[in-house]
N, C-alpha and C. Protein backbone atom coordinates (compact mmCIF):
# COMPACT_ATOMS: atom_id res chain seq x y z
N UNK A 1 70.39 -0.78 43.48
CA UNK A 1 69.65 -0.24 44.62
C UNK A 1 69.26 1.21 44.33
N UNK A 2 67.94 1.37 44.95
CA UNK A 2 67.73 2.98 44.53
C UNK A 2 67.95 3.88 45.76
N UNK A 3 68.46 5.26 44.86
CA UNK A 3 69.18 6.01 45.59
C UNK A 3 68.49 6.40 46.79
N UNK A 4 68.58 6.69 47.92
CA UNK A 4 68.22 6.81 49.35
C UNK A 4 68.61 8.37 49.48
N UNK A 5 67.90 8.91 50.54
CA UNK A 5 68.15 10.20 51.29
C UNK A 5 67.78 10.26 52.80
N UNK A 6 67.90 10.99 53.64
CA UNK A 6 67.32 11.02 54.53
C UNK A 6 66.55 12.23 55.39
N UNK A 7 65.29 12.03 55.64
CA UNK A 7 64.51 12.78 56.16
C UNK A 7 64.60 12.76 58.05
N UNK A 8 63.97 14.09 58.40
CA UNK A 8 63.61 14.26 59.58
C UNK A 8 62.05 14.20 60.04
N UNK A 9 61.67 13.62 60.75
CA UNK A 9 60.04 13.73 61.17
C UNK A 9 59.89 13.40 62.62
N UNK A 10 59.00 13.91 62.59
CA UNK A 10 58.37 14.21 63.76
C UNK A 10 58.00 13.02 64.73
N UNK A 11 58.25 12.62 66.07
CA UNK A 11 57.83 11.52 66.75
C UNK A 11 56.37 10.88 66.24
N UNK A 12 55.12 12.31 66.50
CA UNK A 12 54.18 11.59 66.21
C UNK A 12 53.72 11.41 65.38
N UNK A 13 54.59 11.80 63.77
CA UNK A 13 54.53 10.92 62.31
C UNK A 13 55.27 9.38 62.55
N UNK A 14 56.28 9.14 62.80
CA UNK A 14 57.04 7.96 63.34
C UNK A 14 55.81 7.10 63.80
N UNK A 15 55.03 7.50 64.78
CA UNK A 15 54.07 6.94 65.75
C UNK A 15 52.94 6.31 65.04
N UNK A 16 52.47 7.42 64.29
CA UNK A 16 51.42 7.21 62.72
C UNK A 16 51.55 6.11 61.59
N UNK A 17 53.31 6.40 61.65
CA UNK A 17 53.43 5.12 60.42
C UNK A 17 53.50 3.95 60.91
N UNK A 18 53.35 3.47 62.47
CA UNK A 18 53.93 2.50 62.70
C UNK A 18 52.74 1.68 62.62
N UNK A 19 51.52 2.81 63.35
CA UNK A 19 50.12 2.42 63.24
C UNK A 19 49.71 1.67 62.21
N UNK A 20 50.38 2.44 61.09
CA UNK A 20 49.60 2.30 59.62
C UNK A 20 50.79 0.97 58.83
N UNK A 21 51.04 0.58 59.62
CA UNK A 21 51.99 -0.99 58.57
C UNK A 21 50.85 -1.79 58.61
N UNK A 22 50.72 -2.47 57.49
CA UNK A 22 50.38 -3.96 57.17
C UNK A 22 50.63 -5.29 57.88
N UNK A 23 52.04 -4.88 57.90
CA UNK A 23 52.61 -5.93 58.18
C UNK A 23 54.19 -5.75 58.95
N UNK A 24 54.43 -6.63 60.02
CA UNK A 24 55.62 -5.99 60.99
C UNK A 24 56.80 -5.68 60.60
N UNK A 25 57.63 -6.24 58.65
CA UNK A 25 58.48 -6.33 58.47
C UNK A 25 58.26 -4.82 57.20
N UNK A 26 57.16 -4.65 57.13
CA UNK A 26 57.10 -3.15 56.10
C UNK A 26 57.57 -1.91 56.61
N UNK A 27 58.50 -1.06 55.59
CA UNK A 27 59.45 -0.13 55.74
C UNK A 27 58.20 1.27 55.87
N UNK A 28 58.83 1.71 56.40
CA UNK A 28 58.67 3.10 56.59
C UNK A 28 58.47 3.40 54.99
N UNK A 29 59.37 3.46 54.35
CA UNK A 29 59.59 3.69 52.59
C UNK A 29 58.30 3.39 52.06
N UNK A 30 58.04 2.19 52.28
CA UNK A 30 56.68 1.24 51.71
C UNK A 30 55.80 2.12 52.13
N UNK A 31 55.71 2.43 53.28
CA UNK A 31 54.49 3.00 53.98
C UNK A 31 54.17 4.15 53.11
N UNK A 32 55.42 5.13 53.50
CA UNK A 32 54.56 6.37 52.66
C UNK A 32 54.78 6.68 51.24
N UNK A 33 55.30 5.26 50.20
CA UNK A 33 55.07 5.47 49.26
C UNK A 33 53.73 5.54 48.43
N UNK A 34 52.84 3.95 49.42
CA UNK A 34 51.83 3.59 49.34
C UNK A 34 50.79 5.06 49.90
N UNK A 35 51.07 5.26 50.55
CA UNK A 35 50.08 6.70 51.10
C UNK A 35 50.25 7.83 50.02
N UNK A 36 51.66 8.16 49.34
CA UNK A 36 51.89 9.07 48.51
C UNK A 36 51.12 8.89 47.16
N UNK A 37 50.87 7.42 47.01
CA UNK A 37 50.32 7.05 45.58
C UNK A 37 48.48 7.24 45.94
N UNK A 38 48.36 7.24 47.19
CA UNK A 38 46.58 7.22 47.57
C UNK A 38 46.53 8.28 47.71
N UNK A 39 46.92 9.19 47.78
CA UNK A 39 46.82 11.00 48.39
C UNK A 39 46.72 11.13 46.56
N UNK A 40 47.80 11.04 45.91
CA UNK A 40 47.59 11.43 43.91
C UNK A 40 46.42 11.17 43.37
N UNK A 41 46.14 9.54 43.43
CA UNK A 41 45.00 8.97 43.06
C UNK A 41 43.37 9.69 43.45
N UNK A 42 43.81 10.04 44.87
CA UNK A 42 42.20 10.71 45.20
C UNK A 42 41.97 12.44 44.72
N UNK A 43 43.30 12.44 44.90
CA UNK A 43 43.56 13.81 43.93
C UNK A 43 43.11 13.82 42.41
N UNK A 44 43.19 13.27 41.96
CA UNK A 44 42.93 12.78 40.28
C UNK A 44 40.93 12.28 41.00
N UNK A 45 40.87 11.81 41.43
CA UNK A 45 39.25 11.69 41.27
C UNK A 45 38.53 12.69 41.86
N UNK A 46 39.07 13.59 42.71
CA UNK A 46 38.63 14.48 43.01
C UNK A 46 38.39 15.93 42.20
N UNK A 47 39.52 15.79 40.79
CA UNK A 47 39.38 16.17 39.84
C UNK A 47 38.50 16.19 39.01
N UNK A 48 38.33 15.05 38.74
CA UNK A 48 37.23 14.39 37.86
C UNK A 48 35.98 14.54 38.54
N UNK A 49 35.36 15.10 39.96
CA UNK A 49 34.69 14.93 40.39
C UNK A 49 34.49 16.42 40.47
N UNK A 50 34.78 17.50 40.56
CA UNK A 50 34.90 18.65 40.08
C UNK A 50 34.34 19.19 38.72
N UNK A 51 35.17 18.63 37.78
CA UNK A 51 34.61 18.50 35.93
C UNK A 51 33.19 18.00 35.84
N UNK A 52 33.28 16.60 36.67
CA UNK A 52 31.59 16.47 36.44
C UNK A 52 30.59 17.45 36.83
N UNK A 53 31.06 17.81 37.96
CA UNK A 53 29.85 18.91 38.52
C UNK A 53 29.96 20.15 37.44
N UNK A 54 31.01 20.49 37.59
CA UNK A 54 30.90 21.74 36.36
C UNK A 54 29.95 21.24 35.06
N UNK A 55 30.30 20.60 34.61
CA UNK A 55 29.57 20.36 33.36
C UNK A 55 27.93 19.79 33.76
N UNK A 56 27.71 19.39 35.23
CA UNK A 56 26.33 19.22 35.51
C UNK A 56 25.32 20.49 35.23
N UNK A 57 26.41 21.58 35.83
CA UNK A 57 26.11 22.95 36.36
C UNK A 57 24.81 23.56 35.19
N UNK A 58 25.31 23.61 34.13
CA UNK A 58 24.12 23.90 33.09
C UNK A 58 22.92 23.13 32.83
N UNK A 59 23.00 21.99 33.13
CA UNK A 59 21.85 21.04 32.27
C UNK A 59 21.16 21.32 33.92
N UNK A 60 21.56 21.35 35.29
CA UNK A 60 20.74 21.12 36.24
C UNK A 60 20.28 22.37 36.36
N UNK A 61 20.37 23.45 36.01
CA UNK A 61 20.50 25.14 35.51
C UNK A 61 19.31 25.36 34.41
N UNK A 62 19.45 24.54 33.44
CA UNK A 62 18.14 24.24 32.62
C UNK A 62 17.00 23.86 33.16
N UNK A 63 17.29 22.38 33.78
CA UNK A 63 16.02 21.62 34.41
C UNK A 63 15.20 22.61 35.73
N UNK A 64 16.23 22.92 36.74
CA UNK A 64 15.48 23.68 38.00
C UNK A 64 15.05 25.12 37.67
N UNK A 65 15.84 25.82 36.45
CA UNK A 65 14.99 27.01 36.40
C UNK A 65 14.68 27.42 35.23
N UNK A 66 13.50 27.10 35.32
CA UNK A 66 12.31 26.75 33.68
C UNK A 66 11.38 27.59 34.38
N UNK A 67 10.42 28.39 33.42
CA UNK A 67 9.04 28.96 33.70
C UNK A 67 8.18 27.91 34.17
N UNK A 68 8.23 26.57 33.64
CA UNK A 68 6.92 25.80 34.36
C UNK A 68 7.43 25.50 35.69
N UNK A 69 8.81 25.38 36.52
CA UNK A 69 8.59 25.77 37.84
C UNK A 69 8.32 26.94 38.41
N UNK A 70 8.70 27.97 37.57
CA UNK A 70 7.78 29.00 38.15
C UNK A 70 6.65 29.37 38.84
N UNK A 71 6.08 28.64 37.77
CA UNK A 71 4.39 28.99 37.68
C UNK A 71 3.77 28.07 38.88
N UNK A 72 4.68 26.80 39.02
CA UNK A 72 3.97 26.00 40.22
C UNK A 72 4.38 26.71 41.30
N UNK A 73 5.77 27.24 41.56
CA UNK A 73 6.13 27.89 42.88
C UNK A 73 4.68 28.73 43.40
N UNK A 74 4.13 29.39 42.24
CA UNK A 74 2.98 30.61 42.67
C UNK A 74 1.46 29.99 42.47
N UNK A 75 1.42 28.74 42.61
CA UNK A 75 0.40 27.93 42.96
C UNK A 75 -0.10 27.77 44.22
């Protein structure tokens, strides 16, 4: 069995998780392990979603500011 501890929380976290079961016989444990692993995960793409833009940053930096838009702006 894995080792256990115990936490204190708040009624209307209690209230939140109860919302958020699947299913009537899923633990509290389950609950916010499953939430702990979706909070990392979007963390990690939100990462990656960061890097992309950075590395967009130049090539869209190239394309939007070129002399031939210039020259149309003063058309």
């Amino acid at each position: 069995m894995a080792e256990q501890s115990t936490i204190l929380l708040d009624k209307k976290v209690i209230e939140l998780l109860k919302k958020a079961k699947e299913h009537s016989r899923e633990t509290y444990n389950e609950i916010i392990e499953k939430m702990a692993l979706v909070f990392i995960n979007s963390k990690k793409k939100d990462q990656y979603d960061k890097f992309l833009h950075e590395i967009q940053k130049e090539k869209m930096k190239e394309i939007w500011d070129n002399k031939y838009d210039e020259i149309w702006e003063k058309v």
